[in-house]
Protein backbone atom coordinates (compact mmCIF):
# COMPACT_ATOMS: atom_id res chain seq x y z
CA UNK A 1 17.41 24.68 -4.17
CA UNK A 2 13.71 25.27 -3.80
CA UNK A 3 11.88 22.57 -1.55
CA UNK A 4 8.31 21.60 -1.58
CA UNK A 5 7.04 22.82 1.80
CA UNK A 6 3.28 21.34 1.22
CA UNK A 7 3.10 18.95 3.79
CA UNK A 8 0.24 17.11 2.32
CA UNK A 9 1.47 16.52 -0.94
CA UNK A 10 5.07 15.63 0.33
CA UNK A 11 3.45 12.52 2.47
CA UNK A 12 1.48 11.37 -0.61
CA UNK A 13 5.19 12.03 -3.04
CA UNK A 14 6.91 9.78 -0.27
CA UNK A 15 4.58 7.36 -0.24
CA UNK A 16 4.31 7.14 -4.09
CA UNK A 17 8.27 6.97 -4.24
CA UNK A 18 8.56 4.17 -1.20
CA UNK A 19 6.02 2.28 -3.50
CA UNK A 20 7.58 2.73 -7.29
CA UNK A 21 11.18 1.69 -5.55
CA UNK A 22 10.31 -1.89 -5.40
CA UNK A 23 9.18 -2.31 -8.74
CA UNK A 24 11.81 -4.04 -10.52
CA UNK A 25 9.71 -7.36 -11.10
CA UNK A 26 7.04 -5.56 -12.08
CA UNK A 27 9.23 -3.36 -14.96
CA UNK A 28 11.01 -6.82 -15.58
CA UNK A 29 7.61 -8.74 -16.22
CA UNK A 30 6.72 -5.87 -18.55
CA UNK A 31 9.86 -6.06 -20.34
CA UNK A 32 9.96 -9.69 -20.65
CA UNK A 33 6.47 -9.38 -23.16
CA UNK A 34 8.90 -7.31 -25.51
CA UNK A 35 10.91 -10.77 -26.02
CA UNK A 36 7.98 -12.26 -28.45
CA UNK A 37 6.82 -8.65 -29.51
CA UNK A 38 6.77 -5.06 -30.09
CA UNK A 39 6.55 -3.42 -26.26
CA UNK A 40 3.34 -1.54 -25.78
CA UNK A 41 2.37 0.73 -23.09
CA UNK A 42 -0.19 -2.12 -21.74
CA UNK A 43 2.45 -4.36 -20.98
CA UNK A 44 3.58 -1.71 -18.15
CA UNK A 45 0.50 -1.00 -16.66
CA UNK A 46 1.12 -2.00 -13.55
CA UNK A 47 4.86 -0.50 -13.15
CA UNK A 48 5.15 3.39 -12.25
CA UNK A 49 8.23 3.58 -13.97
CA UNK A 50 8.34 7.31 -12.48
CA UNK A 51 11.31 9.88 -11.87
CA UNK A 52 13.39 10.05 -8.97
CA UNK A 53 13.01 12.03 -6.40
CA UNK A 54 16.11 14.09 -7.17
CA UNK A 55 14.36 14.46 -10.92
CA UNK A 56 11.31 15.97 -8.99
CA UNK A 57 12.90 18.23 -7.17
CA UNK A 58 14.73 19.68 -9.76
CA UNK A 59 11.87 20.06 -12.10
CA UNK A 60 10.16 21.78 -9.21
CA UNK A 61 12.94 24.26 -8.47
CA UNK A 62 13.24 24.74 -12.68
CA UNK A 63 9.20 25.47 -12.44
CA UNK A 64 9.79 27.95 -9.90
CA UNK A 65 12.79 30.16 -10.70
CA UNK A 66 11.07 30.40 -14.16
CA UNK A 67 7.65 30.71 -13.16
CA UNK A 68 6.00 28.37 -15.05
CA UNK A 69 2.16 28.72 -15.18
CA UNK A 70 1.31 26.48 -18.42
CA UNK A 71 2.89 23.27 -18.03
CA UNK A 72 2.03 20.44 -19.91
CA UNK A 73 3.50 16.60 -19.50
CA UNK A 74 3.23 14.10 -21.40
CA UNK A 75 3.02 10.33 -19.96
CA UNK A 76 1.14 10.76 -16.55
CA UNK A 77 1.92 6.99 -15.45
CA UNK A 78 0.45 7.53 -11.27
CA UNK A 79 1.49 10.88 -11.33
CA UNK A 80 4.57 11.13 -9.48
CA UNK A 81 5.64 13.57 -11.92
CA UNK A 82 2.56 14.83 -12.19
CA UNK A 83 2.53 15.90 -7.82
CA UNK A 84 5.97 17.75 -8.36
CA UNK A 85 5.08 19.84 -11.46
CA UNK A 86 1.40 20.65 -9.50
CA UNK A 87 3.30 21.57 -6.57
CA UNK A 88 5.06 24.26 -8.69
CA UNK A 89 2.15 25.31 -10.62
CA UNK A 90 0.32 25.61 -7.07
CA UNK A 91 3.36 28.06 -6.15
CA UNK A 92 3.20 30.08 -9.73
CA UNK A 93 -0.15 30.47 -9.96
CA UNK A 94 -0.70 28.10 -13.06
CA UNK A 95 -1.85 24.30 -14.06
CA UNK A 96 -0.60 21.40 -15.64
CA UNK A 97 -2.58 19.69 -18.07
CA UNK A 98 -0.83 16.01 -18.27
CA UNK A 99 -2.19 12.92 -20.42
CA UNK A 100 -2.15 9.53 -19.60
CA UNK A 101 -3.56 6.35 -22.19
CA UNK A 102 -4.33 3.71 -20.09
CA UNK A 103 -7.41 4.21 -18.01
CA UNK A 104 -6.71 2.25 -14.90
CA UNK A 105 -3.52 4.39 -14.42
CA UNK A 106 -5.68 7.58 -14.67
CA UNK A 107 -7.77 6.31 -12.20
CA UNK A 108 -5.11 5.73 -9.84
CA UNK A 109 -3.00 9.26 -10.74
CA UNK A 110 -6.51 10.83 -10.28
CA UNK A 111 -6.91 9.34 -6.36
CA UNK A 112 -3.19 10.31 -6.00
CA UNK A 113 -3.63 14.05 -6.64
CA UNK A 114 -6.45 14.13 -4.62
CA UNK A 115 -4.79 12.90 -1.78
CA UNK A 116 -1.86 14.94 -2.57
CA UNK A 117 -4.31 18.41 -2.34
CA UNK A 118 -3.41 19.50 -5.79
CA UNK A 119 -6.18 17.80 -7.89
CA UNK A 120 -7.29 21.67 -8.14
CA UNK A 121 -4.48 22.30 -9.79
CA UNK A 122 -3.89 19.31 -12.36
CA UNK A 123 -6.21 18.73 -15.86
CA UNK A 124 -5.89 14.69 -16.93
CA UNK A 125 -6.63 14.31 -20.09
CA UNK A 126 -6.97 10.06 -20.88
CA UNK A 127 -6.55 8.72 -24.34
CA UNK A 128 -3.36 9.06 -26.77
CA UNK A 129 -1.40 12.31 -26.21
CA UNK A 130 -1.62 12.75 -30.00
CA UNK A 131 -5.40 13.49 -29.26
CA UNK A 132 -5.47 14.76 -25.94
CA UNK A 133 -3.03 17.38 -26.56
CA UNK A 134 -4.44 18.96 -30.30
CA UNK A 135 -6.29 21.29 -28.26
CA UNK A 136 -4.24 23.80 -25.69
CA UNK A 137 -5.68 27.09 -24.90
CA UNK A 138 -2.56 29.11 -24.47
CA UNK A 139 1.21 28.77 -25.43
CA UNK A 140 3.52 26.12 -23.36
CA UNK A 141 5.98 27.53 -20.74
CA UNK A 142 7.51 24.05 -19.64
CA UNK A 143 6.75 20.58 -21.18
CA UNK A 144 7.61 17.54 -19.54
CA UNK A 145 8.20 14.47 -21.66
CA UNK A 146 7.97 11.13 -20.10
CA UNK A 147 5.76 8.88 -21.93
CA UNK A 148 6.33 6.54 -24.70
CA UNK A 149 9.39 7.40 -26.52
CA UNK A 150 8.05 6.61 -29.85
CA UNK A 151 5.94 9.59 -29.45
CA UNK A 152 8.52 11.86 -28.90
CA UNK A 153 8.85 13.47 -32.22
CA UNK A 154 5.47 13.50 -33.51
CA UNK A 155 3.93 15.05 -30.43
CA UNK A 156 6.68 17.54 -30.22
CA UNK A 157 5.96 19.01 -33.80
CA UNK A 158 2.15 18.50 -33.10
CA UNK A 159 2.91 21.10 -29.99
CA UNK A 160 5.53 23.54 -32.38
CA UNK A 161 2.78 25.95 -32.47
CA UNK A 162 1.81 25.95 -28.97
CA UNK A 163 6.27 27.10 -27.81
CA UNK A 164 7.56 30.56 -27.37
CA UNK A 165 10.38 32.14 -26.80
CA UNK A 166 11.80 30.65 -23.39
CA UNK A 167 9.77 27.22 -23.64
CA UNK A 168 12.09 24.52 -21.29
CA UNK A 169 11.47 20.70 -22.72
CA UNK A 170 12.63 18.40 -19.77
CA UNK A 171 12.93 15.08 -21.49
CA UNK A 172 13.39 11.63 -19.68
CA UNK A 173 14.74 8.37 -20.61
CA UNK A 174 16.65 10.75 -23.07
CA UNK A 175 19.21 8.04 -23.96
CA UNK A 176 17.42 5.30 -25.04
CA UNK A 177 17.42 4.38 -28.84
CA UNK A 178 13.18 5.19 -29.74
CA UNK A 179 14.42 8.71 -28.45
CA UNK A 180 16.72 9.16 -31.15
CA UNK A 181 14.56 10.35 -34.27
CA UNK A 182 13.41 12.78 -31.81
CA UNK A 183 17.18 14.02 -30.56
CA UNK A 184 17.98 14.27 -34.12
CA UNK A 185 15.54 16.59 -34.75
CA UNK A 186 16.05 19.01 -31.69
CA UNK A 187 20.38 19.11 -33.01
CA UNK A 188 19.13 19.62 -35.99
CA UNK A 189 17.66 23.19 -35.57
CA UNK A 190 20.14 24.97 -33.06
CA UNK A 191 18.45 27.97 -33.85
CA UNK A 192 15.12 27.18 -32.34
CA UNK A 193 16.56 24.32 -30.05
CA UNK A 194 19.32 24.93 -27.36
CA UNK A 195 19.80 21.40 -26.01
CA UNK A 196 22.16 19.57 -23.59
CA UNK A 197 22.47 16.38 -21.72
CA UNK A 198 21.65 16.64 -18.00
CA UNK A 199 22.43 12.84 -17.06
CA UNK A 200 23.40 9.55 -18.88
CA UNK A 201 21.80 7.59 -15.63
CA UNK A 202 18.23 6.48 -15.55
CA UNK A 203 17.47 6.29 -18.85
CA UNK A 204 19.34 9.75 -19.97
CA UNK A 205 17.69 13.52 -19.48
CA UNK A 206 17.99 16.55 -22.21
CA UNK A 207 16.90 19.90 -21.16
CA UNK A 208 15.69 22.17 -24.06
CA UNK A 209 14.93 25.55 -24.10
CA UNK A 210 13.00 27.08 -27.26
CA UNK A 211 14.24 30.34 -29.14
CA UNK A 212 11.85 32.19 -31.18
């Protein structure tokens, strides 16, 4: 496997994971607003709620062998995610545009990739990804989904247009029931999705890889 060997971003990616693995109040105190109501991303605005550090790795290594230069993710939480796909777009010669909604995380994420040395290499777009992401400039060669599941589906038709032949979907938190309508759809066209189940832990990951 393909490791990182940007010192400056690894100290900022170990300090980011040290701090998101004591979070479980935090992602408990968010859930607990979902007994009365509806969940909404505002209720976890203080929780990272990132990927592991196996997840980034992988996704880095994926980025690499395949050489992906346009990478887009959606659900930029502090940007965990965010350092390992920048790391690999640093290596490839490409960007990541990623999207976060709530403001005070993008102000955090932002101070994060700075300190990580890859800021150059990272376009955050605030606001709802249904907005933020109408507008690409060139077609998608790996996109990362991670944000609010419910989103899932209609951002993924939204960014149909944008996939080619040999677009990977990495999608987190693949198992959990608001990430169904979107599963559905994916099996549902095997001959423009070619999907599988990469882990049941965590919240569940899918890898998908687009055929024209």
């Amino acid at each position: 496997m393909r490791k990182i060997n940007d010192q400056k971003a690894l100290r900022t990616l170990n300090r980011l994971h040290k701090a998101s693995s004591g979070e479980m109040g935090k992602i408990l105190k968010g859930l607990s607003k979902g007994l009365f109501r509806k969940l909404q991303p505002k209720d976890m605005k203080d929780a990272y709620i990132a990927i592991s550090k196996s997840q980034g790795e992988f996704l880095y290594d994926l980025l690499v062998e395949h050489q992906a230069k346009n990478i887009v993710e959606f659900g930029t939480s502090f940007g965990i995610s965010t350092l390992y796909l920048a790391a690999a777009a640093k290596k490839n010669g490409g960007k990541v545009i990623t999207t976060e909604l709530l403001p005070e995380k993008c102000e955090v994420a932002q101070k994060n990739f700075e300190e990580a040395g890859l800021d150059d290499f990272i376009e955050l777009r605030q606001g709802d990804a249904i907005q933020t992401l109408k507008h690409l400039d060139s077609s998608i060669d790996f996109l990362l989904m991670d944000g609010w599941n419910d989103l899932y589906l209609p951002l993924l038709r939204q960014l149909e247009p944008f996939f080619k032949d040999g677009t990977i979907i990495y999608t987190d938190n693949a198992s959990f029931k608001s990430a169904k309508p979107y599963l559905d759809y994916i099996y549902s066209r095997p001959e423009k999705y070619r999907s599988r189940r990469l882990a049941d832990d965590k919240g569940g990951s899918e890898l998908t890889t687009v055929a024209a």
